[in-house]
Protein backbone atom coordinates (compact mmCIF):
# COMPACT_ATOMS: atom_id res chain seq x y z
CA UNK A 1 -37.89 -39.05 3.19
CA UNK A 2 -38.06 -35.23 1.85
CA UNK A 3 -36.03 -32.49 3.65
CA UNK A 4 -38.92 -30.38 6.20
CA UNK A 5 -38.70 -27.22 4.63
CA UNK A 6 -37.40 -24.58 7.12
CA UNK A 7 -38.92 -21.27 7.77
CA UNK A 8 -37.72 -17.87 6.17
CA UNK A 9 -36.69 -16.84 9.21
CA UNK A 10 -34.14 -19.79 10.39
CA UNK A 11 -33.01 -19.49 6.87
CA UNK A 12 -32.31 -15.45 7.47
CA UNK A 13 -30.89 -16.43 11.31
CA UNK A 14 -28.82 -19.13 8.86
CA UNK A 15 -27.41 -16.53 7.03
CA UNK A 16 -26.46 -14.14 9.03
CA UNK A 17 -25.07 -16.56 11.50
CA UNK A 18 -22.03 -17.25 8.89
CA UNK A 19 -21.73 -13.89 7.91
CA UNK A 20 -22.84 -10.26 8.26
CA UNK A 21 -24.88 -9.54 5.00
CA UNK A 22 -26.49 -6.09 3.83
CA UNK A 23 -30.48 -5.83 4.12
CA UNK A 24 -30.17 -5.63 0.20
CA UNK A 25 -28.43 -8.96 0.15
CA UNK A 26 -30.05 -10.96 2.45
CA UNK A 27 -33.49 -9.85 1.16
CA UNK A 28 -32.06 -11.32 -2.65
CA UNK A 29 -31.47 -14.19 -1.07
CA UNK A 30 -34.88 -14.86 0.77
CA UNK A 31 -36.65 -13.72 -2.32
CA UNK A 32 -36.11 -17.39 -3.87
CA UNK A 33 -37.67 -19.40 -0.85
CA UNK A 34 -40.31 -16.65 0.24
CA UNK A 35 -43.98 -18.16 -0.17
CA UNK A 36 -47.43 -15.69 -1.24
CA UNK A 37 -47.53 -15.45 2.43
CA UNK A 38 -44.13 -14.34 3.03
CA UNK A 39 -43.69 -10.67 3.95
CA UNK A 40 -39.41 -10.60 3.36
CA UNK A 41 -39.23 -6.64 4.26
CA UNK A 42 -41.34 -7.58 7.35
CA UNK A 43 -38.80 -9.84 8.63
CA UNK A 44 -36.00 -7.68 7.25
CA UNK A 45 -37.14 -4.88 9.96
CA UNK A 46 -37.85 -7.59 12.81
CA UNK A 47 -34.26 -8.28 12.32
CA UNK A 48 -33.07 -4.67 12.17
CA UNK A 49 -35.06 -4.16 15.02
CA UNK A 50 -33.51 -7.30 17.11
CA UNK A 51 -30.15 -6.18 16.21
CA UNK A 52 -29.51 -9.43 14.09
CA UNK A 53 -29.55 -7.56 10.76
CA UNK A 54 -26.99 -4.54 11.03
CA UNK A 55 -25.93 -1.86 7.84
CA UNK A 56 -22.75 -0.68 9.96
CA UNK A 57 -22.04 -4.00 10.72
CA UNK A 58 -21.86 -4.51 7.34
CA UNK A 59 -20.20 -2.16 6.14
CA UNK A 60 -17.47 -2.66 8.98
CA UNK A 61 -16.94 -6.25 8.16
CA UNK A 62 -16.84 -5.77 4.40
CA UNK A 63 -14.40 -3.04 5.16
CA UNK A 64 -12.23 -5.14 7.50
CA UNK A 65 -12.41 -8.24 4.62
CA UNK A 66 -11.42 -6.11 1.62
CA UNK A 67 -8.98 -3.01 3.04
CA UNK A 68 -5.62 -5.36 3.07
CA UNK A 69 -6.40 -6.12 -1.17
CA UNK A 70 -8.73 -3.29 -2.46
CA UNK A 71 -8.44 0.62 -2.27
CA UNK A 72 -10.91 3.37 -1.35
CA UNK A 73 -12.95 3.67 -4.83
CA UNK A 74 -13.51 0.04 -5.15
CA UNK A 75 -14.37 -0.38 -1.58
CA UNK A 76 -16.55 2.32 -1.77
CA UNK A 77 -18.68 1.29 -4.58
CA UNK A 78 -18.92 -2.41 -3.68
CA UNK A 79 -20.63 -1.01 -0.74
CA UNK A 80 -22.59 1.19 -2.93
CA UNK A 81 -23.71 -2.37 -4.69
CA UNK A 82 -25.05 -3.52 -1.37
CA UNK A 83 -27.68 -0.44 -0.87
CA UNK A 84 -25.23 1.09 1.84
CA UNK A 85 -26.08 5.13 1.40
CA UNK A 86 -22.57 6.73 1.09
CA UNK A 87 -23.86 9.43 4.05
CA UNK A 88 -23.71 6.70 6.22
CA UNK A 89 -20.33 5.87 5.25
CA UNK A 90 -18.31 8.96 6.30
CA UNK A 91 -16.38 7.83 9.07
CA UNK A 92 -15.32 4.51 7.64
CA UNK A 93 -14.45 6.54 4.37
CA UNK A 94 -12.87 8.95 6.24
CA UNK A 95 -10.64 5.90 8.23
CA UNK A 96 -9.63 4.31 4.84
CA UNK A 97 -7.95 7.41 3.54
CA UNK A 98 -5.99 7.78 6.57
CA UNK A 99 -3.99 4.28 5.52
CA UNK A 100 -4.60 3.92 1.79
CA UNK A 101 -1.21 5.32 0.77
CA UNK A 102 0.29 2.48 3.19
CA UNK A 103 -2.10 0.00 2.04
CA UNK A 104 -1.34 0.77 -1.76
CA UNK A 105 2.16 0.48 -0.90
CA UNK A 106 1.56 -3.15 0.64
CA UNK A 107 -0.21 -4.79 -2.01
CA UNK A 108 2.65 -3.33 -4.34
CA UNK A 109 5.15 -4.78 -2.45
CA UNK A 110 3.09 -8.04 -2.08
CA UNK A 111 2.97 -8.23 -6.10
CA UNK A 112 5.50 -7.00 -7.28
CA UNK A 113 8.39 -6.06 -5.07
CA UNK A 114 10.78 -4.44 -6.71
CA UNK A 115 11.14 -1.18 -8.69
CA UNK A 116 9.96 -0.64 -12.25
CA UNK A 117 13.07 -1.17 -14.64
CA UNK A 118 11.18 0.64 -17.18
CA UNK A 119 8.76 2.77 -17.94
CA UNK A 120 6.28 -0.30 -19.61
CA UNK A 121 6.57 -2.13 -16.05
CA UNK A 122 6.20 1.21 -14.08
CA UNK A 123 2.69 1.48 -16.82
CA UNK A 124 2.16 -1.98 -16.03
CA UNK A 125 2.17 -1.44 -11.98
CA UNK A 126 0.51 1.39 -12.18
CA UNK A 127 -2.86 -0.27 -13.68
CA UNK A 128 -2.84 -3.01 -11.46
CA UNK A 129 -3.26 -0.80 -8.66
CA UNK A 130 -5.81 1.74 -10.18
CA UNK A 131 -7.54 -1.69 -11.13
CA UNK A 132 -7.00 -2.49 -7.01
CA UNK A 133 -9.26 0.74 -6.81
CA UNK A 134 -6.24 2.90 -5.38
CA UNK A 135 -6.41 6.58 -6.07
CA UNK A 136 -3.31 8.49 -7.95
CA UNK A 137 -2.22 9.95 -5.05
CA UNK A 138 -1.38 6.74 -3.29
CA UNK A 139 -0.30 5.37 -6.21
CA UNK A 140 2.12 8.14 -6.55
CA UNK A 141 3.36 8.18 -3.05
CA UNK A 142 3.84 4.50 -3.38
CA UNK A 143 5.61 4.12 -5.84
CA UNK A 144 7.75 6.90 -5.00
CA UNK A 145 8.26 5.41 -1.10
CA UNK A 146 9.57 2.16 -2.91
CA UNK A 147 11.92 4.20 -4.99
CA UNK A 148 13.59 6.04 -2.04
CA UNK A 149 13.72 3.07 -0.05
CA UNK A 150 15.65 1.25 -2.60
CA UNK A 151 18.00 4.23 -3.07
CA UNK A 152 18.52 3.80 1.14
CA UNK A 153 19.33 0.35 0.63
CA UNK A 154 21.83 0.99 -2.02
CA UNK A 155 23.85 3.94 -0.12
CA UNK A 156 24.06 2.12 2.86
């Protein structure tokens, strides 16, 4: 007995129920079931307009999932990716450079540690966190925390 094919919208309700998704996204993913009949930007805005479909939402969520692994710039433009205008974005870009320089300084401590004991290391940490999407500056300043806290722990 074959599957009864369920409508756009419990598939959209479906998706959103697992996770929030950008109105970019979610209307990629209705594309592939959406009939002749269909109108997917139609039941994008009934969505929007029921609260069930929400951009800063999104962006929030995505925010919360990738701000312990990922810094500002790659953040940024994976929210870019999902059709989130970056004038809507202010306040949570303004929020992530409050704590990138600790965040940079976590997932270098997560990876690696420990100080550079030369200067191909220190070249080698240094990508992995502008790869991370971390800016110089927090780069810099961790790197430079890790160094003085390492000198504390050795004078004391």
């Amino acid at each position: 007995m074959a599957k009864p094919q369920i409508s756009l919208k419990a598939r959209a309700l479906r998706y959103l129920a697992a996770r929030e998704h950008s109105r970019l996204e979610l209307a990629r993913k209705l594309a592939r079931y959406a009939q002749e009949t269909d109108d997917v930007n139609a039941l994008l805005d009934f969505l929007e307009a029921k609260k069930y479909l929400s951009q800063e939402r999104f962006s929030e969520s995505l925010v919360n999932r990738r701000a312990a692994r990922f810094g500002n710039s790659r953040i940024m433009s994976e929210l870019q990716s999902h059709g989130i205008k970056r004038e809507s974005l202010v306040n949570l870009q303004a929020n992530l450079m409050e704590n990138e320089e600790a965040r940079a300084r976590e997932v270098w401590l997560r990876k690696f540690g420990r100080e550079p004991a030369d200067a191909a290391e220190r070249a080698k940490q240094v990508r992995f966190l502008q790869q991370r999407g971390f800016s110089h500056r927090a780069i810099r300043a961790a790197m430079q925390n890790s160094i003085e806290d390492s000198d504390e722990c050795g004078a004391q």
